[in-house]
PDB file of N, CA and C in Angstrom:
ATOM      1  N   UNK A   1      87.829 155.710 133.522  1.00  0.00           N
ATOM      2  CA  UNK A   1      87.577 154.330 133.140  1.00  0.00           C
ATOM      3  C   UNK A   1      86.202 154.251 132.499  1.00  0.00           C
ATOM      4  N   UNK A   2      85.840 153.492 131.538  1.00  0.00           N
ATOM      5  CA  UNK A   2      85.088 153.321 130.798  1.00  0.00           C
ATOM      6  C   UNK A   2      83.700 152.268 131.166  1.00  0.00           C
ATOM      7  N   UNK A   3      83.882 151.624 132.447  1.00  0.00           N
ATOM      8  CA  UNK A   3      82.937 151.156 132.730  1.00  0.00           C
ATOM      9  C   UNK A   3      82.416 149.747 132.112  1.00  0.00           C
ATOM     10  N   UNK A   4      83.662 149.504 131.194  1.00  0.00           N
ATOM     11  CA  UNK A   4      84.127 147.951 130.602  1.00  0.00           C
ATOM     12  C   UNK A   4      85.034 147.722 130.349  1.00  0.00           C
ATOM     13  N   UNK A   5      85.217 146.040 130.545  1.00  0.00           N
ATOM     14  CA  UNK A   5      86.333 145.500 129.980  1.00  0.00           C
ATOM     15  C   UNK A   5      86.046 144.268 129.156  1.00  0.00           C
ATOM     16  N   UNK A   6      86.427 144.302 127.898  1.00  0.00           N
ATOM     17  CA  UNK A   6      86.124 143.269 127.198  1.00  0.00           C
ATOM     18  C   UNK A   6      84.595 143.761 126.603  1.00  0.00           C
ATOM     19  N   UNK A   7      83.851 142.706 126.397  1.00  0.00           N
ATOM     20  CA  UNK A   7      82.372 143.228 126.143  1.00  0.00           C
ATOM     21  C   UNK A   7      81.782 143.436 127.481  1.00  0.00           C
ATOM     22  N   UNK A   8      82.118 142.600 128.974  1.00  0.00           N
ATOM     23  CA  UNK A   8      81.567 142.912 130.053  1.00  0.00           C
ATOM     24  C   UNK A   8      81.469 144.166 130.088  1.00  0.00           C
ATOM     25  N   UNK A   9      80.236 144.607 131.406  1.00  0.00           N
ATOM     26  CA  UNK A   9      80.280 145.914 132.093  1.00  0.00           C
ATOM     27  C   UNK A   9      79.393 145.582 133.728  1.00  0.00           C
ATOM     28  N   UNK A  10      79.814 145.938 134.652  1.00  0.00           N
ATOM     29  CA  UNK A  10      79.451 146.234 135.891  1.00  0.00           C
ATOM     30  C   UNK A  10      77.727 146.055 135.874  1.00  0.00           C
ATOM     31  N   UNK A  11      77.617 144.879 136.236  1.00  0.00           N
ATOM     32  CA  UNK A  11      75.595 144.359 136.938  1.00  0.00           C
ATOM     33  C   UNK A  11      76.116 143.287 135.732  1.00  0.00           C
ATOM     34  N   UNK A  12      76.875 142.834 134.681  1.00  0.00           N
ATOM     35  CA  UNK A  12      75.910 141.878 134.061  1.00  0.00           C
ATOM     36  C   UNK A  12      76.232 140.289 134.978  1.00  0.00           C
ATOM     37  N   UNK A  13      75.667 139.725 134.534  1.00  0.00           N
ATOM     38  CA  UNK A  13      75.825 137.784 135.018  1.00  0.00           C
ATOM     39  C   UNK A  13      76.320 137.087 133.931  1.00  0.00           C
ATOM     40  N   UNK A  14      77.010 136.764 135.515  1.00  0.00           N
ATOM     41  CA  UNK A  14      78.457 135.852 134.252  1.00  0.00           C
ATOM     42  C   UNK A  14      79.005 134.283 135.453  1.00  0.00           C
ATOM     43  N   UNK A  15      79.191 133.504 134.039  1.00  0.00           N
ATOM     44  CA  UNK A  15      79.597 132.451 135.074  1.00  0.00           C
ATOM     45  C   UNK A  15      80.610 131.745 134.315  1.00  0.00           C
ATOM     46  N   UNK A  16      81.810 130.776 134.690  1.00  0.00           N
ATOM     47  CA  UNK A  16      82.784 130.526 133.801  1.00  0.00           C
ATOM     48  C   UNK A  16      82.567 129.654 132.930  1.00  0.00           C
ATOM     49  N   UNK A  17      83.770 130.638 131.413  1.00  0.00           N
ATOM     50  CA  UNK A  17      83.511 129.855 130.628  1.00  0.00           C
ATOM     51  C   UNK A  17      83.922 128.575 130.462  1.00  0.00           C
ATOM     52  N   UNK A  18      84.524 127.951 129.366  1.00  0.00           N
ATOM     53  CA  UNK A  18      85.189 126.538 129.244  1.00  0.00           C
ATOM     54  C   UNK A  18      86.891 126.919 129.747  1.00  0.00           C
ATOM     55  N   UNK A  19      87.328 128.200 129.310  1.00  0.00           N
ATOM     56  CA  UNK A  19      88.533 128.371 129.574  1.00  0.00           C
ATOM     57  C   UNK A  19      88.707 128.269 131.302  1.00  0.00           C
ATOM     58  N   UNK A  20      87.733 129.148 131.538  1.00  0.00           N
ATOM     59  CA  UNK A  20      87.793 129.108 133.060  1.00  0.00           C
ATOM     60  C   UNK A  20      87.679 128.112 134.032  1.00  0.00           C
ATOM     61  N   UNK A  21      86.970 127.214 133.626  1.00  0.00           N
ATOM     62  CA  UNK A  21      86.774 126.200 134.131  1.00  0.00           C
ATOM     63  C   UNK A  21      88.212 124.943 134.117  1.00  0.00           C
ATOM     64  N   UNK A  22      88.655 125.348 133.102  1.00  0.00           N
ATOM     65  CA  UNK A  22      89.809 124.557 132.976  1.00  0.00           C
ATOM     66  C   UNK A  22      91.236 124.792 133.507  1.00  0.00           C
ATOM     67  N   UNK A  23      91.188 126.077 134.199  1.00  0.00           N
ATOM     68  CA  UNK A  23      92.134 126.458 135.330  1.00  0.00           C
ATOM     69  C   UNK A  23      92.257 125.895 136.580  1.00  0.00           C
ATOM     70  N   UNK A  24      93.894 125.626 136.876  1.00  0.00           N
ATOM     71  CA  UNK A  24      93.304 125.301 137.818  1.00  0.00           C
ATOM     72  C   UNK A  24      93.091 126.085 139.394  1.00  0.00           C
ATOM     73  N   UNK A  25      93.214 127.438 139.193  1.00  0.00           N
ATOM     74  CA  UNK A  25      92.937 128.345 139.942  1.00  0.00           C
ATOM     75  C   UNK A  25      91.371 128.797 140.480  1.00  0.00           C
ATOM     76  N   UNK A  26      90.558 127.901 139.280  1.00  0.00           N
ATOM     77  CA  UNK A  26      89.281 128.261 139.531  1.00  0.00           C
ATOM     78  C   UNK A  26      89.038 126.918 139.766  1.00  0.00           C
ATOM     79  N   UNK A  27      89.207 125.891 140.063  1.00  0.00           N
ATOM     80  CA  UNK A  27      88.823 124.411 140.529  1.00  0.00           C
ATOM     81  C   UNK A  27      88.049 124.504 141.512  1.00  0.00           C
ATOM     82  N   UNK A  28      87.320 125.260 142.460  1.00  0.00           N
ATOM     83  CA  UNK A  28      86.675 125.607 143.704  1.00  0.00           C
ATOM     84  C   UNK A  28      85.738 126.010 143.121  1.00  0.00           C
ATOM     85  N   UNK A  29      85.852 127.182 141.783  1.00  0.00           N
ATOM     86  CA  UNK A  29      84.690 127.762 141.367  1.00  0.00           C
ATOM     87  C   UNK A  29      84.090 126.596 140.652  1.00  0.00           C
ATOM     88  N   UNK A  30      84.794 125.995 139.416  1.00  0.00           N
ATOM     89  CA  UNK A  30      83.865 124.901 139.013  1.00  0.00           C
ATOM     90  C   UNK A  30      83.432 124.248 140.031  1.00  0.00           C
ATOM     91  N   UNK A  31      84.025 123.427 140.435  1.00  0.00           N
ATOM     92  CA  UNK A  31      83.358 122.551 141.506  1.00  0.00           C
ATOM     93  C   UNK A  31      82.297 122.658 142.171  1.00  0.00           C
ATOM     94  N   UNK A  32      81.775 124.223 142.630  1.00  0.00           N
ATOM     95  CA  UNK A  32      80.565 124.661 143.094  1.00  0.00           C
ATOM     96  C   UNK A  32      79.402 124.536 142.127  1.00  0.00           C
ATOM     97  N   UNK A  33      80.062 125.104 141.188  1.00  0.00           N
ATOM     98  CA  UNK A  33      78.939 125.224 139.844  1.00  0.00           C
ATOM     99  C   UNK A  33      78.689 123.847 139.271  1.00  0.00           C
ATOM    100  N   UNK A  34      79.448 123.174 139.482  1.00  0.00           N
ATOM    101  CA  UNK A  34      79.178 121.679 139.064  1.00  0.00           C
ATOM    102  C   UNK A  34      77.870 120.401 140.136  1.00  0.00           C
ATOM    103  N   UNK A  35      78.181 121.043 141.591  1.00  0.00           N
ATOM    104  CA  UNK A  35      77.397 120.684 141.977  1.00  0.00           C
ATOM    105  C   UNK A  35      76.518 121.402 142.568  1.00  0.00           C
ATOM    106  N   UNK A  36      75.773 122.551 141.617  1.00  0.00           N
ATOM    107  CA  UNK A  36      74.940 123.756 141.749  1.00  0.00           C
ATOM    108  C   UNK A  36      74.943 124.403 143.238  1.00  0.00           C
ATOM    109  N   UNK A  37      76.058 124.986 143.749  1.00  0.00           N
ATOM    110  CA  UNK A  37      76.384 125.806 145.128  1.00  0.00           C
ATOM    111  C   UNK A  37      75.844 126.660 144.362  1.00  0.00           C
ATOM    112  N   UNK A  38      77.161 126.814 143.359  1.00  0.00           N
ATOM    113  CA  UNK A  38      76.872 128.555 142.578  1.00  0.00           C
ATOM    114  C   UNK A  38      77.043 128.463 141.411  1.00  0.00           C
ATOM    115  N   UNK A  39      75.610 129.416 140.916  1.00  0.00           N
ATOM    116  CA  UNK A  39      75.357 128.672 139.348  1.00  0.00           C
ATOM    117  C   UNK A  39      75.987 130.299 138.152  1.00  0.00           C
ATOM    118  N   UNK A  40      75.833 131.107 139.085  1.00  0.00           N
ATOM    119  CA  UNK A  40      76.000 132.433 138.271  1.00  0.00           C
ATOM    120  C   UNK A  40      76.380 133.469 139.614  1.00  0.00           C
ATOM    121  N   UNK A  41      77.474 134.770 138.650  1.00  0.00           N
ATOM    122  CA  UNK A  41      77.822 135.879 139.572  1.00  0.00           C
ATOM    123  C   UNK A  41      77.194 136.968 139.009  1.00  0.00           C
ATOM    124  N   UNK A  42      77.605 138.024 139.578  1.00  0.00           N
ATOM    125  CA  UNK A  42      77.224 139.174 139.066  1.00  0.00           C
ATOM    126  C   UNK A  42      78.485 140.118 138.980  1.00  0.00           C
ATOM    127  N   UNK A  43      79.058 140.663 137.878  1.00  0.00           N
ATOM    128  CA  UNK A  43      80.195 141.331 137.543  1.00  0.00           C
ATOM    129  C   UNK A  43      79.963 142.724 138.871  1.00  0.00           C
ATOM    130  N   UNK A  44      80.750 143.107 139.374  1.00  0.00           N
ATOM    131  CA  UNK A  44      80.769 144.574 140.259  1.00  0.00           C
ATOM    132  C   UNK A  44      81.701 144.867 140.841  1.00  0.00           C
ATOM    133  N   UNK A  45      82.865 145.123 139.810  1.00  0.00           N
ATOM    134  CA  UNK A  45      84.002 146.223 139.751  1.00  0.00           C
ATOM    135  C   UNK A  45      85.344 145.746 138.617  1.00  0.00           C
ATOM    136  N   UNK A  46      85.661 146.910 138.410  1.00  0.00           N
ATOM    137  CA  UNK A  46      86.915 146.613 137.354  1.00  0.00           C
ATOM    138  C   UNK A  46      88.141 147.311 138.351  1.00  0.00           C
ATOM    139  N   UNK A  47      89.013 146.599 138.518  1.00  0.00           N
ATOM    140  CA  UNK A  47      90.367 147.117 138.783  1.00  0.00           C
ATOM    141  C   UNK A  47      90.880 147.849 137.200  1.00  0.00           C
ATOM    142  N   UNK A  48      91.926 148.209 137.214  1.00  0.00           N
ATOM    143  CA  UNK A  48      92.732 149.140 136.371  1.00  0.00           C
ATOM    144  C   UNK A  48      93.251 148.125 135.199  1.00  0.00           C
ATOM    145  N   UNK A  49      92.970 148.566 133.941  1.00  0.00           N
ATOM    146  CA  UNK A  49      93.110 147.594 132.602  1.00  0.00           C
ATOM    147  C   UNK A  49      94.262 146.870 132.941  1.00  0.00           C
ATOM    148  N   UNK A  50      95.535 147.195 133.406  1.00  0.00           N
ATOM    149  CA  UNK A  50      96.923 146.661 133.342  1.00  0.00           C
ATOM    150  C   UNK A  50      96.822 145.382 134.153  1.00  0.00           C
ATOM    151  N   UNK A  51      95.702 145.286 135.279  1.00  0.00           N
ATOM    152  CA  UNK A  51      95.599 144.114 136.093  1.00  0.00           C
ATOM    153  C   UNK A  51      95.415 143.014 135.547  1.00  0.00           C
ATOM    154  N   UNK A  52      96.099 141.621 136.156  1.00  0.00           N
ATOM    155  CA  UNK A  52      96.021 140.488 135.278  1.00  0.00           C
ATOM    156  C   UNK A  52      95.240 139.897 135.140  1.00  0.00           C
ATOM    157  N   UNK A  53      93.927 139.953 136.675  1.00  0.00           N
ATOM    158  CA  UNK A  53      92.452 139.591 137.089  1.00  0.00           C
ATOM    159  C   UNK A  53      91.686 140.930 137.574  1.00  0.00           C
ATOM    160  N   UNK A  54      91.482 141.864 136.508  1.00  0.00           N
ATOM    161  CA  UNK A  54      90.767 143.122 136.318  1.00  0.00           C
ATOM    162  C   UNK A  54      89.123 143.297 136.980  1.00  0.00           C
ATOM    163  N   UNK A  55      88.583 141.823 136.802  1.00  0.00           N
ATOM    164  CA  UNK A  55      87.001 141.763 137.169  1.00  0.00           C
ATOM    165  C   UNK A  55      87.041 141.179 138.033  1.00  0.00           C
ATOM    166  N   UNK A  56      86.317 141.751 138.842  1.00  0.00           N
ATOM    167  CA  UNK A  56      85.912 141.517 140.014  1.00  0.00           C
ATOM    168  C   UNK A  56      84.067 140.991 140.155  1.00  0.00           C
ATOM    169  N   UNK A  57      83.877 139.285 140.415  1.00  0.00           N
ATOM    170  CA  UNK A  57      82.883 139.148 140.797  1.00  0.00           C
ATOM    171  C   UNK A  57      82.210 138.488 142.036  1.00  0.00           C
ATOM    172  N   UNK A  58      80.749 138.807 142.003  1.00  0.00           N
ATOM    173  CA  UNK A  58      80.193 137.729 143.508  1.00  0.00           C
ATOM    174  C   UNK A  58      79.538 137.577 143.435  1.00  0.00           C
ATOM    175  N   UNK A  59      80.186 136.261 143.879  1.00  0.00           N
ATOM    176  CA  UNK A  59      79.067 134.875 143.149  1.00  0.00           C
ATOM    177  C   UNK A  59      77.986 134.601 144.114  1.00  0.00           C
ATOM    178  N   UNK A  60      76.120 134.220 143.714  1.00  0.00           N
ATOM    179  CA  UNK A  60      75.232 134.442 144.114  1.00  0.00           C
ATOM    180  C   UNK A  60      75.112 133.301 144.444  1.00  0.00           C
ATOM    181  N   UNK A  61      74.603 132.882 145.591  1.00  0.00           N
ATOM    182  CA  UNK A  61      74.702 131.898 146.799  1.00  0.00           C
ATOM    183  C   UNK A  61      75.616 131.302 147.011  1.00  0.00           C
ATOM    184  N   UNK A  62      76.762 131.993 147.075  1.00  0.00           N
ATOM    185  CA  UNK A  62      77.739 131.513 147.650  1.00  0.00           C
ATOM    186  C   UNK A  62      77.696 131.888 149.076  1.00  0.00           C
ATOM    187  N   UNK A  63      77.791 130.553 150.092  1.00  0.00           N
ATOM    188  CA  UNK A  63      77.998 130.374 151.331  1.00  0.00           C
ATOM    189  C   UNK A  63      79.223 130.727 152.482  1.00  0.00           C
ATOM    190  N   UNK A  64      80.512 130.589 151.625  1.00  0.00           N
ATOM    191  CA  UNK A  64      81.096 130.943 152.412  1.00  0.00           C
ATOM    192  C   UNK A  64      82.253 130.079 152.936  1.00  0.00           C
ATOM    193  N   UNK A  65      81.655 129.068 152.979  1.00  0.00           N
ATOM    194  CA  UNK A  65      82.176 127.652 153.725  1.00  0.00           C
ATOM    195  C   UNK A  65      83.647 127.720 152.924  1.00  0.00           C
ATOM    196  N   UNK A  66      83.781 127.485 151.728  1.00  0.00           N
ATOM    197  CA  UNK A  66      85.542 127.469 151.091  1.00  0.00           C
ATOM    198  C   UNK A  66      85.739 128.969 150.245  1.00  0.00           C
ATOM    199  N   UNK A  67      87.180 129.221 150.578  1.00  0.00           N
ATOM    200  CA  UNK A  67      87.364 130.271 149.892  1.00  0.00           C
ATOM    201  C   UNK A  67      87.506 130.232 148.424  1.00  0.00           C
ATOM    202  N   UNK A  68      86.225 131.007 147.683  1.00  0.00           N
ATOM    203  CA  UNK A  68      86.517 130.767 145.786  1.00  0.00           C
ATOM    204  C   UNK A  68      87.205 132.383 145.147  1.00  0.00           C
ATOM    205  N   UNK A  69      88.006 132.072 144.218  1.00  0.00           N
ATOM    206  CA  UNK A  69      88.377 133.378 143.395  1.00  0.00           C
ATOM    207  C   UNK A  69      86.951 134.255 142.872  1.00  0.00           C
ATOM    208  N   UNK A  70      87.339 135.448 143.444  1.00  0.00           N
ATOM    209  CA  UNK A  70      86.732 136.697 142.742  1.00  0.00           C
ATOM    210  C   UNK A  70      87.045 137.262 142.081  1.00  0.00           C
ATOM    211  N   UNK A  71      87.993 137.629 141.652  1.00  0.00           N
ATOM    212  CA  UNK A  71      89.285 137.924 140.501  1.00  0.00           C
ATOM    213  C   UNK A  71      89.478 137.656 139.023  1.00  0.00           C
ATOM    214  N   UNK A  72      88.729 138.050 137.596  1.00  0.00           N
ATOM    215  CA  UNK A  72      88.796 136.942 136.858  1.00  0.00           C
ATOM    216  C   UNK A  72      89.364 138.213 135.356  1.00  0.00           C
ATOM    217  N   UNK A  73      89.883 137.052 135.005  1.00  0.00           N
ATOM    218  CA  UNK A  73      90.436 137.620 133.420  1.00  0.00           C
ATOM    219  C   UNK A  73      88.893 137.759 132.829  1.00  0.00           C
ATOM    220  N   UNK A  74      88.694 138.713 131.542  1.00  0.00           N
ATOM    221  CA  UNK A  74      87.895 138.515 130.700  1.00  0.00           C
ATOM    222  C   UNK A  74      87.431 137.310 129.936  1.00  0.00           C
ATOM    223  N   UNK A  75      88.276 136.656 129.682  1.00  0.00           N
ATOM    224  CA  UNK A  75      88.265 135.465 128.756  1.00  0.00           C
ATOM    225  C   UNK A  75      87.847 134.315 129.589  1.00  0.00           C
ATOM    226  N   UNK A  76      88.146 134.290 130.859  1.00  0.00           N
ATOM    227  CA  UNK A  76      87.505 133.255 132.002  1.00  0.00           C
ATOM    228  C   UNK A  76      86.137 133.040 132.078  1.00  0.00           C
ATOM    229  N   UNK A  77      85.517 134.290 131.996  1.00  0.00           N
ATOM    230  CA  UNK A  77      83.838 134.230 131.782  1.00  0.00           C
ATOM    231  C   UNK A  77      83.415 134.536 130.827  1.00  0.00           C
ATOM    232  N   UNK A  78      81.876 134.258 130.296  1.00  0.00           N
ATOM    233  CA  UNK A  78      81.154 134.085 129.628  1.00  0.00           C
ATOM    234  C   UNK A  78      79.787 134.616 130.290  1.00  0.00           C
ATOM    235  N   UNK A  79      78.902 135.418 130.021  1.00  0.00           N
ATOM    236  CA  UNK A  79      77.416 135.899 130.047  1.00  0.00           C
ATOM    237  C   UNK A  79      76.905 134.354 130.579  1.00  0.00           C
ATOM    238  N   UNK A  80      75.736 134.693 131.480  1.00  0.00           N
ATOM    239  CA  UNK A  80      75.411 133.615 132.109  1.00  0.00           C
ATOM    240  C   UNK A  80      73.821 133.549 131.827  1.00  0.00           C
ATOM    241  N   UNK A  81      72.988 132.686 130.877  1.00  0.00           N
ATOM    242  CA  UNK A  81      72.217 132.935 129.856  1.00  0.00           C
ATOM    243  C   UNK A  81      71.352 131.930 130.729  1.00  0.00           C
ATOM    244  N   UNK A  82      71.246 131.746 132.000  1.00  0.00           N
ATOM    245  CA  UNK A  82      69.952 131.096 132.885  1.00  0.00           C
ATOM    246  C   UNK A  82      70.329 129.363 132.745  1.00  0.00           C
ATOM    247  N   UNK A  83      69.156 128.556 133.625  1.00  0.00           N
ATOM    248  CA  UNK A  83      69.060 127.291 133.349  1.00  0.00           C
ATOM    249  C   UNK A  83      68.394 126.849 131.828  1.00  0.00           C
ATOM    250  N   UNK A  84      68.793 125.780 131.313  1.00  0.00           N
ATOM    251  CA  UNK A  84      67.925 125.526 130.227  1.00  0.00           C
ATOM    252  C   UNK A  84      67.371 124.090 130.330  1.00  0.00           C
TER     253      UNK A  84
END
């Protein structure tokens, strides 16, 4: 394995994009990020290309309290480019 998928690769920060956000599988994840629980993850692991949610991330201050997807298509996230 190549150590990417998509343009991602394993350590970068990523948080969802517009697509992702508009799932409604990730409705827990927005919702956190909306009311700054969790603002950004950190990519750290790829399952096998054929998988349908290949990336695997974890998300940084996340508490715990509700269970959120770690699991994400490429196209779900987007590079996570800080507060502005």
């Amino acid at each position: 394995m190549s150590g990417r998928i998509g343009n991602f690769k394993i350590g970068d920060l990523v948080t969802l994009s517009a697509y992702g956000k508009s799932t409604s599988q990730n409705e827990c994840v927005a919702d956190a990020v909306e009311f700054g629980n969790v603002t950004y993850g950190m990519i750290t692991k790829f399952s096998h290309h054929n998988a349908n949610y290949p990336i695997t991330v974890q998300w940084v201050g996340y508490t715990g309290a509700v269970t959120i997807p770690t699991a994400f298509f490429f196209r779900e996230l987007k590079y996570y480019r800080g507060v502005r």
